[in-house]
C-alpha atoms as a PDB file:
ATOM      1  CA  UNK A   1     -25.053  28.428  26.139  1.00  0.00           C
ATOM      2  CA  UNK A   2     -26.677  24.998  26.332  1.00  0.00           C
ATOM      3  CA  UNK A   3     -26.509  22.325  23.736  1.00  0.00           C
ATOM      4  CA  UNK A   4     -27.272  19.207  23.373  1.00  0.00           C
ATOM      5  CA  UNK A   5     -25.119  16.617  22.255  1.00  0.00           C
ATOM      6  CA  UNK A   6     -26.174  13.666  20.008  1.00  0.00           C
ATOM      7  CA  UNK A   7     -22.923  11.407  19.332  1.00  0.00           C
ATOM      8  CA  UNK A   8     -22.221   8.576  18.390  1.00  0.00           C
ATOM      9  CA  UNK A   9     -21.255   5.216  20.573  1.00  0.00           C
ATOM     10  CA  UNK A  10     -19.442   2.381  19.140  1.00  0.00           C
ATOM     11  CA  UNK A  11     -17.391   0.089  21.184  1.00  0.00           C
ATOM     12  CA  UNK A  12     -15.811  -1.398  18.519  1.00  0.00           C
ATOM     13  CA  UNK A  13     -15.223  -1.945  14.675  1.00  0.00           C
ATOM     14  CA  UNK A  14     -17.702  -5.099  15.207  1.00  0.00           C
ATOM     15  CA  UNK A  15     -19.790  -3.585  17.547  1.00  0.00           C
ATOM     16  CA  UNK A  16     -22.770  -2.059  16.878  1.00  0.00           C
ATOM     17  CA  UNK A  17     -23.335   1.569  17.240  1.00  0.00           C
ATOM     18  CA  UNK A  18     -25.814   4.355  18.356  1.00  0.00           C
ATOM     19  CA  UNK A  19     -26.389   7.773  19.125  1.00  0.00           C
ATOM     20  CA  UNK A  20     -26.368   8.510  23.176  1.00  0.00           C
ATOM     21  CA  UNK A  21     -27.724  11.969  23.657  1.00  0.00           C
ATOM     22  CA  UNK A  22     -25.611  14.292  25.806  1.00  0.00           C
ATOM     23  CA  UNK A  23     -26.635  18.008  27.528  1.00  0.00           C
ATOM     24  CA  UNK A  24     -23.835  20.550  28.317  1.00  0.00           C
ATOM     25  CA  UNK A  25     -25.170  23.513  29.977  1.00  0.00           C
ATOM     26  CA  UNK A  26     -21.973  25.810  29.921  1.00  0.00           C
ATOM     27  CA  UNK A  27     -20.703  25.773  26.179  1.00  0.00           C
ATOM     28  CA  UNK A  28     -19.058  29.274  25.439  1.00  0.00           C
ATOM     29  CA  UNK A  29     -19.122  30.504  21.578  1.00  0.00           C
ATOM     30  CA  UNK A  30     -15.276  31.361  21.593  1.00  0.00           C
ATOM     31  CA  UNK A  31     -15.286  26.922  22.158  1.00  0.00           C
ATOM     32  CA  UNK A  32     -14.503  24.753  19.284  1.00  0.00           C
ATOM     33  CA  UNK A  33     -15.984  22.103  18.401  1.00  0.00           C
ATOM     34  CA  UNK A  34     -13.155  19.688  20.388  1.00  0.00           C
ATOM     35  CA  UNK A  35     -13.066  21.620  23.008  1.00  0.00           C
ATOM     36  CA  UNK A  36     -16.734  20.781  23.377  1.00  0.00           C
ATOM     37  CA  UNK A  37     -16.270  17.039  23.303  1.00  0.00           C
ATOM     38  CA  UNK A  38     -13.370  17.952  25.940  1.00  0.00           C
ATOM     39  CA  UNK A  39     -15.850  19.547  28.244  1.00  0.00           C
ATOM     40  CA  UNK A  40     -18.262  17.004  27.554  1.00  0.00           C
ATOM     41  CA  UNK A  41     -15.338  14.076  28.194  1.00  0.00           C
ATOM     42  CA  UNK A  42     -14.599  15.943  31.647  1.00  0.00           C
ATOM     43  CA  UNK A  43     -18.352  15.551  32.840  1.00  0.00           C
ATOM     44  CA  UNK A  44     -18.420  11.983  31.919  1.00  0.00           C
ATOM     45  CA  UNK A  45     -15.067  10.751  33.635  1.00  0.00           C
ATOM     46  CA  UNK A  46     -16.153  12.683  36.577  1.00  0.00           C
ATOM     47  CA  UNK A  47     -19.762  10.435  36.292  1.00  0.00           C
ATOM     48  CA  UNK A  48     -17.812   7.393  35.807  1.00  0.00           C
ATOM     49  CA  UNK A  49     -18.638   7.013  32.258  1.00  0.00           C
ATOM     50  CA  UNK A  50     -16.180   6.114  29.325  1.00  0.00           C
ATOM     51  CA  UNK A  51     -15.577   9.576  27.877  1.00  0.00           C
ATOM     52  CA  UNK A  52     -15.763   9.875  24.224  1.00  0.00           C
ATOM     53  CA  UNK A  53     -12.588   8.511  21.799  1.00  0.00           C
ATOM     54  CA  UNK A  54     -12.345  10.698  18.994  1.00  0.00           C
ATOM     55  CA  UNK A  55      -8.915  11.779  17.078  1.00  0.00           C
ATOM     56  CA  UNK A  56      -6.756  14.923  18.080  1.00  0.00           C
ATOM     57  CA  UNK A  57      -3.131  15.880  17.626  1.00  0.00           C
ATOM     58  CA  UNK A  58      -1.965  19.502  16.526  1.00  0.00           C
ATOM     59  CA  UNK A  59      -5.380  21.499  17.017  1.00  0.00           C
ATOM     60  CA  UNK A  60      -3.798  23.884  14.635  1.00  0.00           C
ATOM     61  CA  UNK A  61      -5.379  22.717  11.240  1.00  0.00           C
ATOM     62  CA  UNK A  62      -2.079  21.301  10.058  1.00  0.00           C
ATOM     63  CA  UNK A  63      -2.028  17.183  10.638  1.00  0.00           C
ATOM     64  CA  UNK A  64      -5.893  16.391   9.692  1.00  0.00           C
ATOM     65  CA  UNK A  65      -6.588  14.161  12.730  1.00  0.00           C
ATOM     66  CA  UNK A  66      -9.415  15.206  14.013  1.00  0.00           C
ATOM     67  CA  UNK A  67     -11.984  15.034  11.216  1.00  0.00           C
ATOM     68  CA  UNK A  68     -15.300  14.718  12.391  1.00  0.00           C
ATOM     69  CA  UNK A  69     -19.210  15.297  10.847  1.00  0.00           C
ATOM     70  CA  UNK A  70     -21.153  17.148  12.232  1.00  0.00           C
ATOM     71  CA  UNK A  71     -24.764  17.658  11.361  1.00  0.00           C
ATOM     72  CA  UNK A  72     -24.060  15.320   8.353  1.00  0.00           C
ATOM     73  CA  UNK A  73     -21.145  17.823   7.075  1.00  0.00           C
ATOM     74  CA  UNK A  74     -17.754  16.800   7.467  1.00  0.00           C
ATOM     75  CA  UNK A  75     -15.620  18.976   9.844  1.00  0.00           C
ATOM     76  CA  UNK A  76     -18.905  21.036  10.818  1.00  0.00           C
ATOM     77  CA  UNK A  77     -21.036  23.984   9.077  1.00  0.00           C
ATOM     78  CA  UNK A  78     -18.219  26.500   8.127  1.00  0.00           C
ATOM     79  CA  UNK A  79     -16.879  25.554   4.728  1.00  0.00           C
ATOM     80  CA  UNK A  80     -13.140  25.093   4.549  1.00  0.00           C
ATOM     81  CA  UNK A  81     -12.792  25.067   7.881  1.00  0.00           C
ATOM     82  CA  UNK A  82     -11.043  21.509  10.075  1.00  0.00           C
ATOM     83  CA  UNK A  83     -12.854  20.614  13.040  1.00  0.00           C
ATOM     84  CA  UNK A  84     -10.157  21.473  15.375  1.00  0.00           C
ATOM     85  CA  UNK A  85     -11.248  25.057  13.843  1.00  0.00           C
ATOM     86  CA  UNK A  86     -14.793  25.252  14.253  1.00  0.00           C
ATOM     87  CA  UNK A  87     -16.565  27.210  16.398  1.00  0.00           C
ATOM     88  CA  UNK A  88     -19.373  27.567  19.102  1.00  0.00           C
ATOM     89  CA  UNK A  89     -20.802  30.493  17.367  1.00  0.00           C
ATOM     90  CA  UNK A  90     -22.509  29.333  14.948  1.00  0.00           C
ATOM     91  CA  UNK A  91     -25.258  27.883  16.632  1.00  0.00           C
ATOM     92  CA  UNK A  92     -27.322  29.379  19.338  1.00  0.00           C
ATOM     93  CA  UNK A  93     -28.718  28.244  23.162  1.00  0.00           C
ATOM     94  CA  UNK A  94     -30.694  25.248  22.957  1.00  0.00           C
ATOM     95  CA  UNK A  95     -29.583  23.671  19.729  1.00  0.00           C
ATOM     96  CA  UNK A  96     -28.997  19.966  18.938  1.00  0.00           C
ATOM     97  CA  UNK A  97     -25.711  18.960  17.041  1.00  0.00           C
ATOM     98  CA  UNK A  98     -25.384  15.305  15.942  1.00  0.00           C
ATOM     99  CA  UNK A  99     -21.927  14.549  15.534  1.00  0.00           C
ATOM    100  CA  UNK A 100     -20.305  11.409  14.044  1.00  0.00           C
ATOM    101  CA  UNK A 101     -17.560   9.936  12.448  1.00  0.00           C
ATOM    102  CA  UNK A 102     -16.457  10.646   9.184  1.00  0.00           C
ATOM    103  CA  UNK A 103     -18.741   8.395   7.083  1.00  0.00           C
ATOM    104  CA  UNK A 104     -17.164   6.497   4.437  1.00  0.00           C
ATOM    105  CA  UNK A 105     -17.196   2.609   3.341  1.00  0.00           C
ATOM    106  CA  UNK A 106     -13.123   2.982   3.512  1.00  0.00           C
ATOM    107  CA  UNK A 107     -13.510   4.520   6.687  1.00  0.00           C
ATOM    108  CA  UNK A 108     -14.459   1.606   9.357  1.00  0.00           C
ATOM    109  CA  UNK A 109     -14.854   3.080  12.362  1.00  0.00           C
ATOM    110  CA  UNK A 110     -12.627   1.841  15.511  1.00  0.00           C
ATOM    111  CA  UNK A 111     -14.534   3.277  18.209  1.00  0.00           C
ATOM    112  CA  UNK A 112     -16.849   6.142  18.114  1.00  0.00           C
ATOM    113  CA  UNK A 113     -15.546   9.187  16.315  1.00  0.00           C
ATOM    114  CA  UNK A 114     -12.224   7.325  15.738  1.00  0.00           C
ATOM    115  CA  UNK A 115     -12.703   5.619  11.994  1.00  0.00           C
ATOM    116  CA  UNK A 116      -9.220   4.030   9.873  1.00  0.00           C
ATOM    117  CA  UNK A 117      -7.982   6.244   6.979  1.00  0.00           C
ATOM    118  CA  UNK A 118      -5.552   4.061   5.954  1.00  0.00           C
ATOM    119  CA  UNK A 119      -6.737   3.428   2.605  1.00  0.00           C
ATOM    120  CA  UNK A 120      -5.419   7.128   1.925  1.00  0.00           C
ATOM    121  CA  UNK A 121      -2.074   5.770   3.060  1.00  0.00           C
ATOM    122  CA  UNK A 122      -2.466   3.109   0.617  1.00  0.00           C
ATOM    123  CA  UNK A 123      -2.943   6.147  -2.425  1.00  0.00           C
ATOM    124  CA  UNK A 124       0.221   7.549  -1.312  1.00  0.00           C
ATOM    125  CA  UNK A 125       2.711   4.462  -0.541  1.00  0.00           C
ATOM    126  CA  UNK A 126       1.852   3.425  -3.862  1.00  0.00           C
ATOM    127  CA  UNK A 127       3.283   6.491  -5.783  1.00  0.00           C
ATOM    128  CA  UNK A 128       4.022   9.508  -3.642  1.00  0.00           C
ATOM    129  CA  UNK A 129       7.181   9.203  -3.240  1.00  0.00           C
ATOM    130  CA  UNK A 130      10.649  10.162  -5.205  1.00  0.00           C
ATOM    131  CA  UNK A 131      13.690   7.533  -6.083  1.00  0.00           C
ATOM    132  CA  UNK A 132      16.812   9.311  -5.765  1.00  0.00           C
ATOM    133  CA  UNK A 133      20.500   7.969  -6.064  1.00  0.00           C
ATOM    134  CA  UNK A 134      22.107   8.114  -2.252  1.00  0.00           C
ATOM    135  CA  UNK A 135      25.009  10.548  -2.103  1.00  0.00           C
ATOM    136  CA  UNK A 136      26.119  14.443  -1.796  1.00  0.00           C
ATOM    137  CA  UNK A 137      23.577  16.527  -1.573  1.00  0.00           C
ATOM    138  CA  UNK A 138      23.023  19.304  -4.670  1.00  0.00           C
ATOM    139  CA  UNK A 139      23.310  22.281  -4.432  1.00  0.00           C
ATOM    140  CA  UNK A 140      19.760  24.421  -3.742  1.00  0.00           C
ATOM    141  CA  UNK A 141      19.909  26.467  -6.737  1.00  0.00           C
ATOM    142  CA  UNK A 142      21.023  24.016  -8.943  1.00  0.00           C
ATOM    143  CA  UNK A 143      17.461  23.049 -10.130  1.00  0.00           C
ATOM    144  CA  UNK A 144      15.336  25.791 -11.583  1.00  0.00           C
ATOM    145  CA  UNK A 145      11.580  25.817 -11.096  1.00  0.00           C
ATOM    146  CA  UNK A 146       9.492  28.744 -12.057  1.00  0.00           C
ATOM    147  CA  UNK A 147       7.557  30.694  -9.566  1.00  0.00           C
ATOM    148  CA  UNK A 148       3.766  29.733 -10.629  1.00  0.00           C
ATOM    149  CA  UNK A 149       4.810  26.424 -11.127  1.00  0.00           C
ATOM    150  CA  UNK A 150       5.847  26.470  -7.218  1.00  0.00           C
ATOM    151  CA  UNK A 151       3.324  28.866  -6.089  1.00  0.00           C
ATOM    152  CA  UNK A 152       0.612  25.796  -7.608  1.00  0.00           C
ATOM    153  CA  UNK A 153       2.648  22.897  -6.466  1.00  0.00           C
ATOM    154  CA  UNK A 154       2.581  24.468  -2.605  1.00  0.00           C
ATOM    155  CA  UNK A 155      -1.131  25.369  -3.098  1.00  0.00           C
ATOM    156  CA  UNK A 156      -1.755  21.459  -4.034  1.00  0.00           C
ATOM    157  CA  UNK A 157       0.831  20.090  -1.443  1.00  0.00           C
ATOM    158  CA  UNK A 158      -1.428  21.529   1.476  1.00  0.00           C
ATOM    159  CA  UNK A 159      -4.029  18.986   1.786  1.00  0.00           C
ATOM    160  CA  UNK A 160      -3.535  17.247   5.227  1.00  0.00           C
ATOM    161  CA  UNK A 161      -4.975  14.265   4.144  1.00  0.00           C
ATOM    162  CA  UNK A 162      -8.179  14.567   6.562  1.00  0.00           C
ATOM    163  CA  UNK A 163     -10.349  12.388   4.628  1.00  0.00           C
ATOM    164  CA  UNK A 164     -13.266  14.520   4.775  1.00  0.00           C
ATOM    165  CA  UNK A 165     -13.050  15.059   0.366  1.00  0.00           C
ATOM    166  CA  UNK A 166     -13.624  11.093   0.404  1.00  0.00           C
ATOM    167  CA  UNK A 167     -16.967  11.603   3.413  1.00  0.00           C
ATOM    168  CA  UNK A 168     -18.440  14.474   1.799  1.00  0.00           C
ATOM    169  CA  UNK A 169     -19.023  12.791  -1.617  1.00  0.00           C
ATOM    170  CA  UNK A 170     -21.873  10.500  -2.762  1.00  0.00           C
ATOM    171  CA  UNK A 171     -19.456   7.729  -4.172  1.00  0.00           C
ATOM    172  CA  UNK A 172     -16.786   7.747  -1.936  1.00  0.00           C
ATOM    173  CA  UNK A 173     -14.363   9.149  -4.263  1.00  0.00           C
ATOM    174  CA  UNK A 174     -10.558  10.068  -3.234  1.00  0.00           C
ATOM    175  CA  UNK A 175      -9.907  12.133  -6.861  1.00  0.00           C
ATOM    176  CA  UNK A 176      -9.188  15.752  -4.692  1.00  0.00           C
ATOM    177  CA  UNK A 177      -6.925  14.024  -2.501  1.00  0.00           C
ATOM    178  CA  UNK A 178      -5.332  11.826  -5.446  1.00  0.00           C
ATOM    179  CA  UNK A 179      -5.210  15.059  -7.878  1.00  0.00           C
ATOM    180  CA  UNK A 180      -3.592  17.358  -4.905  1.00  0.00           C
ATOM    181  CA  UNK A 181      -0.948  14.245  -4.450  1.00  0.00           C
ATOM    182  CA  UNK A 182      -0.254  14.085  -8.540  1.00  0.00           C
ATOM    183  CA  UNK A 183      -0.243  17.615  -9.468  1.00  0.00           C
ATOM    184  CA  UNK A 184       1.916  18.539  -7.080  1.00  0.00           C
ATOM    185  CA  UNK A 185       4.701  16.135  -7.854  1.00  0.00           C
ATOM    186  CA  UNK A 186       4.254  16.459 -11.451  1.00  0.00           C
ATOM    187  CA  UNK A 187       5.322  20.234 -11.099  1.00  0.00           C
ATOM    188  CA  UNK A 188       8.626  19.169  -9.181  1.00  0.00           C
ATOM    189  CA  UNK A 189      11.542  18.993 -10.901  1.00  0.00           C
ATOM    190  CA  UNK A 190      12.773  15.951  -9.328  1.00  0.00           C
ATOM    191  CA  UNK A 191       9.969  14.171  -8.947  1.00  0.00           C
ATOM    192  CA  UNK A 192       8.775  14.552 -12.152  1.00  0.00           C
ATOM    193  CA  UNK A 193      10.598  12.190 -13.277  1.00  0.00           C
ATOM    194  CA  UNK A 194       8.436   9.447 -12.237  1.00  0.00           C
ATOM    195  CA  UNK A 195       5.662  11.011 -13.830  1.00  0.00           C
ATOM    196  CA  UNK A 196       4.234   8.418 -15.477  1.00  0.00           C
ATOM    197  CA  UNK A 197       4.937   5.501 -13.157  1.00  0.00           C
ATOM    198  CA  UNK A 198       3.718   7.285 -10.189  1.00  0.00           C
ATOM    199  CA  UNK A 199       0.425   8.180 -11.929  1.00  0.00           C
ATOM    200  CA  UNK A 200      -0.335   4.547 -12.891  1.00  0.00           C
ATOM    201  CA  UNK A 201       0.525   3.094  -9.506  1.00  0.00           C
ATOM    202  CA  UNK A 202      -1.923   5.717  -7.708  1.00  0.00           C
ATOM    203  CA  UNK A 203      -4.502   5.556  -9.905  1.00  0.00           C
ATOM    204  CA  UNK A 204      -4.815   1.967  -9.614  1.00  0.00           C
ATOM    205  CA  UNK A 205      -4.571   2.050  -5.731  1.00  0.00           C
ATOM    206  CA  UNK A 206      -6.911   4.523  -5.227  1.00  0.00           C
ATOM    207  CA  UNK A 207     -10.080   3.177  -8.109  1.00  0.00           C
ATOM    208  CA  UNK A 208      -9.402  -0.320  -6.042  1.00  0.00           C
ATOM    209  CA  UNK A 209     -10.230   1.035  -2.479  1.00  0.00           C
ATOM    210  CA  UNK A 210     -12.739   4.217  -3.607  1.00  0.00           C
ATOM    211  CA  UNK A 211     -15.451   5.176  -5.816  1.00  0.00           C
ATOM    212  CA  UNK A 212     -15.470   7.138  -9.147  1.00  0.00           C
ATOM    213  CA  UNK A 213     -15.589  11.211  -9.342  1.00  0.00           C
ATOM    214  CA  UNK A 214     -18.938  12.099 -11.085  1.00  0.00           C
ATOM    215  CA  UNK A 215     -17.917  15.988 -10.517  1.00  0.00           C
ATOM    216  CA  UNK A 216     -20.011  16.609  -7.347  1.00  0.00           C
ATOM    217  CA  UNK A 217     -18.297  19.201  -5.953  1.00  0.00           C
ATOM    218  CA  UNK A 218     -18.850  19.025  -2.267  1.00  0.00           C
ATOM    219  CA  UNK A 219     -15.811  17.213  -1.753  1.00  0.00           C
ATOM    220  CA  UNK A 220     -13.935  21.160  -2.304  1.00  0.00           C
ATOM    221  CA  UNK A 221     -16.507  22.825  -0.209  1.00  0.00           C
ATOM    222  CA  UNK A 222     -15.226  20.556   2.792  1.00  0.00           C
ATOM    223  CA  UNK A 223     -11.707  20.542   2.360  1.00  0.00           C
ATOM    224  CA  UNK A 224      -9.793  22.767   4.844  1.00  0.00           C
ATOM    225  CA  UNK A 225      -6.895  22.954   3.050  1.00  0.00           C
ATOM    226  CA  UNK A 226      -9.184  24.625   0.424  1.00  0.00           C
ATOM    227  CA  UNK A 227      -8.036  22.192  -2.615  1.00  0.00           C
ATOM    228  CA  UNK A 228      -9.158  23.518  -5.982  1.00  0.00           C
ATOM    229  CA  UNK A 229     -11.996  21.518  -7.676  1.00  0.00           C
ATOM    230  CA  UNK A 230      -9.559  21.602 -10.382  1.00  0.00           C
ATOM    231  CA  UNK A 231      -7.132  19.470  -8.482  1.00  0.00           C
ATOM    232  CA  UNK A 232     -10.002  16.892 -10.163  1.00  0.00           C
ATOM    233  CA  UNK A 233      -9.048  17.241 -13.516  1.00  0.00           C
ATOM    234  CA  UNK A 234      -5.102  16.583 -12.834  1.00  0.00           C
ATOM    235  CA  UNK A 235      -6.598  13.167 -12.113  1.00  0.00           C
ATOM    236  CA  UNK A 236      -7.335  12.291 -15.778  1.00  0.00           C
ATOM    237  CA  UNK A 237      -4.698  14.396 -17.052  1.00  0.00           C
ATOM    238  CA  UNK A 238      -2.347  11.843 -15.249  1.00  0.00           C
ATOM    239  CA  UNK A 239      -3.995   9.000 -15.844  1.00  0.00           C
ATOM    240  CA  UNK A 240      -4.232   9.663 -20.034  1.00  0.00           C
ATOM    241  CA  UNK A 241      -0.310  11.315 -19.985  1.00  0.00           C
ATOM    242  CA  UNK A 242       0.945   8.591 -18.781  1.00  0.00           C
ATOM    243  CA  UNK A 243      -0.782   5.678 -20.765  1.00  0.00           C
ATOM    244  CA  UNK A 244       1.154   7.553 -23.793  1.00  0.00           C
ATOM    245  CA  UNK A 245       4.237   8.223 -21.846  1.00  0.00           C
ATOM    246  CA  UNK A 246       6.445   5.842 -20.189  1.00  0.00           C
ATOM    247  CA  UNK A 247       8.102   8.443 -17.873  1.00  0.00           C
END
């Protein structure tokens, strides 16, 4: 299968950037979509040229490295789905993908498909964490939770962090990643405890460094940890409990 290959150059954070148009002749449907930019990164060494920098670690949909956009979607066309996880078959011989970084103001890119998600790290140093006294463990059964209250908190506790909630929507809004982080820990036993703290020192991190949530929706489609648009609403919820509560 051939494709062709628009990506995008950028030498530096204060460099400017382009697209460079690529060709691979051999691309196999069974390929995904970094296994393409590894074939393509073979041909160029081999030509002397740099080959492209983009992000990888697990390939296994788990650590949310390797977010890219392709076509102007983040991760690529299947919904849900990481990039590490898409694949060749959706397009046919002779088609043209343009792929990018993940495009967001709080994402500056570092060099080509490489950007700086740090301001996510920022959300989550600020509140996602839980204060507890050092000292002998408890035991593992000595804190009840109910089941749907962990079944939910896992569900929420799966986003990877990929960034590609904050690309896909029109104001640059973190709320899916910031409502997966906040319901989760608010159905915790332990960590509940910090409720109201945690929910004030998030909040405020996250409207300083992204945009507001006008209810989109995209930013669900993209996710591949397949967050619940509802995650949304724990946002507010949050935010209002804990200007009335103190804990």
């Amino acid at each position: 299968m051939r494709l062709t290959l628009r990506v995008w150059r950028q030498a530096g954070p204060e460099e400017s950037g382009a697209y460079v148009e690529y060709h691979v002749p051999d691309a196999e449907p069974e390929m995904s979509l970094l296994e393409l930019l590894d074939s393509l990164n073979d041909r160029l060494v081999d030509d002397g040229v740099d080959p492209v920098a983009f992000d990888s670690d697990c390939r296994e949909g788990i650590c949310g490295a390797c977010g890219v956009t392709v076509d102007g979607r983040p991760h690529g066309p299947a919904e849900n789905t990481p990039s590490c996880h898409q694949r060749l078959d959706a397009y046919s011989d002779g088609d043209t993908l343009r792929i990018e970084p993940m495009r967001a103001a709080v994402f500056p890119v570092i060099r080509d498909l490489v950007v700086d998600r740090s301001a996510l790290d920022g959300i989550a140093e600020a509140g996602a964490h839980v204060s507890l006294p050092a000292g002998t463990a408890p035991d593992a059964d000595l804190t009840a939770q109910g089941h749907d209250d962990a079944e939910t908190a896992l569900d929420l506790a799966a986003c990877i962090g990929c960034g590609a909630c904050v690309a896909a929507c029109p104001n640059g809004s973190a709320n899916l990643f910031l409502g997966a982080k906040l319901g989760h820990l608010a159905l915790m036993p332990v960590a509940s405890r910090e409720r109201g703290s945690r929910a004030r020192e998030m909040v405020r991190a996250a409207d300083q460094e992204f945009g507001s949530c006008s209810l989109y929706g995209e930013c669900s489609r993209v996710c591949p940890a397949g967050i619940p648009l509802r995650a949304i609403g724990m946002v507010n919820r949050e935010r209002l409990r804990a200007v009335f509560r103190r804990s």
